[in-house]
C-alpha atoms as a PDB file:
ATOM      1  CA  UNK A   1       0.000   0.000   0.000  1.00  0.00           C
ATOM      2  CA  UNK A   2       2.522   2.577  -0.320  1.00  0.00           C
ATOM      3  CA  UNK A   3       3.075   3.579   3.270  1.00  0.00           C
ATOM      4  CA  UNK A   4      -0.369   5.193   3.054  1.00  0.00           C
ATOM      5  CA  UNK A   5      -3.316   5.623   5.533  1.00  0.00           C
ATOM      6  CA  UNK A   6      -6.461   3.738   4.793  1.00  0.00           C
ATOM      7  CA  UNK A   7      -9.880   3.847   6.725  1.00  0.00           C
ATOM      8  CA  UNK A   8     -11.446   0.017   6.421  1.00  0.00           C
ATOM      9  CA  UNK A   9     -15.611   0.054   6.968  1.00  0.00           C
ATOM     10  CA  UNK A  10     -15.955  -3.951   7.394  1.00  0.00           C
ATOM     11  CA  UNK A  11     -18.956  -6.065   9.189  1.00  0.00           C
ATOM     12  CA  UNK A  12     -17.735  -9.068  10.547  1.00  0.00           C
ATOM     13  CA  UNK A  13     -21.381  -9.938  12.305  1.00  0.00           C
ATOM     14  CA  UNK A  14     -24.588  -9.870  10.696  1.00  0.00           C
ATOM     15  CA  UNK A  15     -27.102  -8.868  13.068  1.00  0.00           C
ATOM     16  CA  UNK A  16     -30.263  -6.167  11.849  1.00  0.00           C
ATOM     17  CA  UNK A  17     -33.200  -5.016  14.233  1.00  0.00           C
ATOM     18  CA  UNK A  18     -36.071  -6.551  12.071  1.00  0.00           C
ATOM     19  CA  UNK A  19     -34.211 -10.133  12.414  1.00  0.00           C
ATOM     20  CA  UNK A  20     -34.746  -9.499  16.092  1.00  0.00           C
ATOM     21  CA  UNK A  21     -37.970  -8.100  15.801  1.00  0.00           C
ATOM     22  CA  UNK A  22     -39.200 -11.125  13.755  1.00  0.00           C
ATOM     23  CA  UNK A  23     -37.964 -13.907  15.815  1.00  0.00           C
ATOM     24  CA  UNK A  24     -37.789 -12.181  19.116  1.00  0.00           C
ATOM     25  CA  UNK A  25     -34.064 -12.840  19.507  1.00  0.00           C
ATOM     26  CA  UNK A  26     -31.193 -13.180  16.940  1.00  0.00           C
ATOM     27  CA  UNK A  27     -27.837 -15.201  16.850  1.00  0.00           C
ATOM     28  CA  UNK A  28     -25.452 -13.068  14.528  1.00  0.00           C
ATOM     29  CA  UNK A  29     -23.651 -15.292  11.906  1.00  0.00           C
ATOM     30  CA  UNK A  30     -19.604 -14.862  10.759  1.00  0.00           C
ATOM     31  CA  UNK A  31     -19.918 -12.946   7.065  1.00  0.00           C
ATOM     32  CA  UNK A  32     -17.008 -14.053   5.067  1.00  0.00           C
ATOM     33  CA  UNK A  33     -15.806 -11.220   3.420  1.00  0.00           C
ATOM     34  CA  UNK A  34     -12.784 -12.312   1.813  1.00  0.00           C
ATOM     35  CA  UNK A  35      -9.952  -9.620   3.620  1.00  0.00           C
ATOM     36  CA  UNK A  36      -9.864 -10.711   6.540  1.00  0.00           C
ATOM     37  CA  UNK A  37      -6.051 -12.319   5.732  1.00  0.00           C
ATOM     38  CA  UNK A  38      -5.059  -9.213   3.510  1.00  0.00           C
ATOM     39  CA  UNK A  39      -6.012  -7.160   6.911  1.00  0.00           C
ATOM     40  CA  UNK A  40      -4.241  -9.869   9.157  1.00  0.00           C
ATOM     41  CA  UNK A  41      -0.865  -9.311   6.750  1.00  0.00           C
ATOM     42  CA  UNK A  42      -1.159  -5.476   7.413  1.00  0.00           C
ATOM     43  CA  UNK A  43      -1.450  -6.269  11.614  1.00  0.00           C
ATOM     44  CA  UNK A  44      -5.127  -5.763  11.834  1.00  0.00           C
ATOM     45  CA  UNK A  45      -7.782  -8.662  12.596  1.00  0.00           C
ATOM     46  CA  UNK A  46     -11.946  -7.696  13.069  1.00  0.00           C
ATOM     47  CA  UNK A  47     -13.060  -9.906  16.168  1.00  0.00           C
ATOM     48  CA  UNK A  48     -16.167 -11.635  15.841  1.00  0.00           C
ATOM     49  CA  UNK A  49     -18.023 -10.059  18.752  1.00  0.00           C
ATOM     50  CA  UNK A  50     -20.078  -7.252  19.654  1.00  0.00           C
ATOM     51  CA  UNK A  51     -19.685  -3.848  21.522  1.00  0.00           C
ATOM     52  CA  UNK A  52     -21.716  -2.640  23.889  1.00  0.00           C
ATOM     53  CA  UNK A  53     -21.729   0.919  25.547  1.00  0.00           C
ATOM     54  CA  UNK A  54     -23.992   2.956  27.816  1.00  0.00           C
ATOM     55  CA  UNK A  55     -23.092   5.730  24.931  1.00  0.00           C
ATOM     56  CA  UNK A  56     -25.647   4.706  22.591  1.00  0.00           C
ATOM     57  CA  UNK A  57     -29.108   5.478  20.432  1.00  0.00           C
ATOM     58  CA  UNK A  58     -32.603   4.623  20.997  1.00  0.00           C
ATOM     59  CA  UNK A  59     -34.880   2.747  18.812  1.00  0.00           C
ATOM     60  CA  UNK A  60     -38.594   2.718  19.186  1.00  0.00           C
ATOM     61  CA  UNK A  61     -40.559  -0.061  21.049  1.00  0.00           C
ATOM     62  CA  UNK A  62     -44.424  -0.690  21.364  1.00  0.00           C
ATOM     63  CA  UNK A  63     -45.248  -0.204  25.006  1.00  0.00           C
ATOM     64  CA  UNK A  64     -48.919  -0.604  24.563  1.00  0.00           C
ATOM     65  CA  UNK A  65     -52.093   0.073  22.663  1.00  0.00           C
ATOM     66  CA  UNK A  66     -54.281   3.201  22.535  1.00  0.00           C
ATOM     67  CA  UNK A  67     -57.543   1.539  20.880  1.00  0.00           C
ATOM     68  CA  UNK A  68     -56.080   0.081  17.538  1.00  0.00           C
ATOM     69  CA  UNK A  69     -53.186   2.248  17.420  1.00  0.00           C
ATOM     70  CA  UNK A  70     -49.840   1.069  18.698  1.00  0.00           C
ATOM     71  CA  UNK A  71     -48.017   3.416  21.394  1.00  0.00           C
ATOM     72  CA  UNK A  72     -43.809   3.063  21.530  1.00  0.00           C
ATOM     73  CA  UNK A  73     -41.843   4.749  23.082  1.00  0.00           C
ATOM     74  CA  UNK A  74     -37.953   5.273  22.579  1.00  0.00           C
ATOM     75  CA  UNK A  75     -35.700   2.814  24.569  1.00  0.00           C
ATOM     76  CA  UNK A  76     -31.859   2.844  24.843  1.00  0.00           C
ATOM     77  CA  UNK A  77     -30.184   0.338  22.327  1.00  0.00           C
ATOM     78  CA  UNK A  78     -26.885  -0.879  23.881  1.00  0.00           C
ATOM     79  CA  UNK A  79     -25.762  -2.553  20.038  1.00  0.00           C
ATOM     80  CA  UNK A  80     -25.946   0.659  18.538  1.00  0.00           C
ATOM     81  CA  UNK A  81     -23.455   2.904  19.868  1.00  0.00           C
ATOM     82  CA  UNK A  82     -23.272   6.844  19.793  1.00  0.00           C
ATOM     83  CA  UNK A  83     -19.311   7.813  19.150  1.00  0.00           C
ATOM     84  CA  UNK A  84     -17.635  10.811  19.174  1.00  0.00           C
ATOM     85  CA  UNK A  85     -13.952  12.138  19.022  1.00  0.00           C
ATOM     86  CA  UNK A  86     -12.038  14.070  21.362  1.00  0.00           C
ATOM     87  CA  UNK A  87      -9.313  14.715  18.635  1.00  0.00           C
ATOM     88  CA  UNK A  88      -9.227  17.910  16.671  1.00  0.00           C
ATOM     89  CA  UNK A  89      -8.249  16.234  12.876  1.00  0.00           C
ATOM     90  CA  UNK A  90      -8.990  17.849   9.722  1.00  0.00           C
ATOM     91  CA  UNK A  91     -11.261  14.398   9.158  1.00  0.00           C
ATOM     92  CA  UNK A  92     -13.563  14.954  12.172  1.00  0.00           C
ATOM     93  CA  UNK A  93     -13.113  18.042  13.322  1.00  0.00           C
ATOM     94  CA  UNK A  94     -16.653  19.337  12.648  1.00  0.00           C
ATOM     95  CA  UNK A  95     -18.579  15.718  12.679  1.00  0.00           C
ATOM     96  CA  UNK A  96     -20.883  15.705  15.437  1.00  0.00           C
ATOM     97  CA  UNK A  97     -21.664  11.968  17.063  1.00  0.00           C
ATOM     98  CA  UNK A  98     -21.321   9.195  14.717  1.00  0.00           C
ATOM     99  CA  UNK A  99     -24.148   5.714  15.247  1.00  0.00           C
ATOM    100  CA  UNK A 100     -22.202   2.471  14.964  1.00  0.00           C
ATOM    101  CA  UNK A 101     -24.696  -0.591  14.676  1.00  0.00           C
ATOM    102  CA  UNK A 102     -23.747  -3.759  15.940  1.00  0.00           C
ATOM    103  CA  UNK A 103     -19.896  -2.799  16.224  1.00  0.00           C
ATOM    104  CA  UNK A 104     -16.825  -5.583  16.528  1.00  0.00           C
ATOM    105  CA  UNK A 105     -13.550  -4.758  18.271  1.00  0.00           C
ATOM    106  CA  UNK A 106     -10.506  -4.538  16.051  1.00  0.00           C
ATOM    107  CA  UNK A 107      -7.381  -6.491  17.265  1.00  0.00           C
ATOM    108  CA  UNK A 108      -3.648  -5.934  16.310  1.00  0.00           C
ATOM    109  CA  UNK A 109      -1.462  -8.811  15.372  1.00  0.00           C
ATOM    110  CA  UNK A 110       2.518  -8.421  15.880  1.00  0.00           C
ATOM    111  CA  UNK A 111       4.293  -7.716  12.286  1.00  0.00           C
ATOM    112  CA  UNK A 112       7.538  -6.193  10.935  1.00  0.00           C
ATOM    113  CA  UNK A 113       6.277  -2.443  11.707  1.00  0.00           C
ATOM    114  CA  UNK A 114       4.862  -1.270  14.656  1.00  0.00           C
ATOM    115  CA  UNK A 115       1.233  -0.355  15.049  1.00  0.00           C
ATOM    116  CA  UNK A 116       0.134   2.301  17.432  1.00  0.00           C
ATOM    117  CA  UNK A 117      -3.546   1.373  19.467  1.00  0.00           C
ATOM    118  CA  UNK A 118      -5.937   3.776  20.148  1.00  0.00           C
ATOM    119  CA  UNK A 119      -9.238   2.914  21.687  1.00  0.00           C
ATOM    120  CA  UNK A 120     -11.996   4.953  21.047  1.00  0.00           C
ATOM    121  CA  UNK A 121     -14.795   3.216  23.845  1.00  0.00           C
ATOM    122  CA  UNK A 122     -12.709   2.677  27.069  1.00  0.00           C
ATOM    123  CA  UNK A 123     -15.565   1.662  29.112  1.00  0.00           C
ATOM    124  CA  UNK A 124     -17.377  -0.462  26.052  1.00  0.00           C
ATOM    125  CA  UNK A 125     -18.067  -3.718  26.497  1.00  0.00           C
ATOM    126  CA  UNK A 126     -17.044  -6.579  24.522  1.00  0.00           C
ATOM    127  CA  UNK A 127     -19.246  -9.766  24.420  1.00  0.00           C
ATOM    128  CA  UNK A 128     -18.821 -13.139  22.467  1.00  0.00           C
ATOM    129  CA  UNK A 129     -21.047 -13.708  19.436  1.00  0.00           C
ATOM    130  CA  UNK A 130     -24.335 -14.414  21.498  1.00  0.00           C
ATOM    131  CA  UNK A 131     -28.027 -14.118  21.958  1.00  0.00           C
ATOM    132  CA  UNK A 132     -29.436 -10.654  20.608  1.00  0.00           C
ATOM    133  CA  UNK A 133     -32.983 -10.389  21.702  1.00  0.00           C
ATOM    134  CA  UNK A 134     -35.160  -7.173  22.925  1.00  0.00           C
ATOM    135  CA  UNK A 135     -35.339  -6.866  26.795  1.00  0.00           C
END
């Protein structure tokens, strides 16, 4: 690659609301995406689990009926987190908080050149691929 920079947008989990919303719960499946070695050779490897924070959005849920019409209300979603920078970039510098749904951790793997971490959720939560279901 050059000795470039390169911003990689990968799911590694496929998990959606109206899966969960059909069924009631949800087991996210591995997607196979086919870089997942390229990434490994450049020190990077996506972990197949999910984030959680207490940083996050809402999503609507039916609490009840009014006659025939269905009443929701807005509920915190701990799989869709709410992120925002503390860094002053040119990139983000005027992006307000960005929604990340169903999120994996990223992992470093040793290699010839060094890679610097930062961590961008320090109090997140990381579980193993599990049950997804509404609560």
């Amino acid at each position: 690659m050059r000795g470039g920079k390169v911003i990689w947008l990968v799911e590694k989990l496929s998990a959606s609301l109206d899966s969960i919303a059909k069924y009631q719960f949800y087991v996210p499946k591995d997607i196979i995406t086919g870089v997942d070695d390229m990434l490994f050779k450049y020190g990077a490897k996506v972990q197949p689990n999910l984030i959680i924070d207490l940083e996050c959005s809402a999503i609507p849920q039916i609490v009840g009926m009014a006659g025939d019409k269905p009443q929701t209300m807005m509920f915190p979603w701990y799989y869709h987190l709410s992120l925002q920078t503390k860094n002053d970039h040119v990139i983000v510098r005027n992006i307000d908080r960005v929604n990340m749904f169903f999120p994996s951790s990223i992992d470093t793997v040793a290699t010839a050149t060094p890679i610097k971490r930062r961590y961008c959720c320090p109090v997140a939560r990381i579980l193993a691929p599990s049950l997804i279901r509404f609560v």
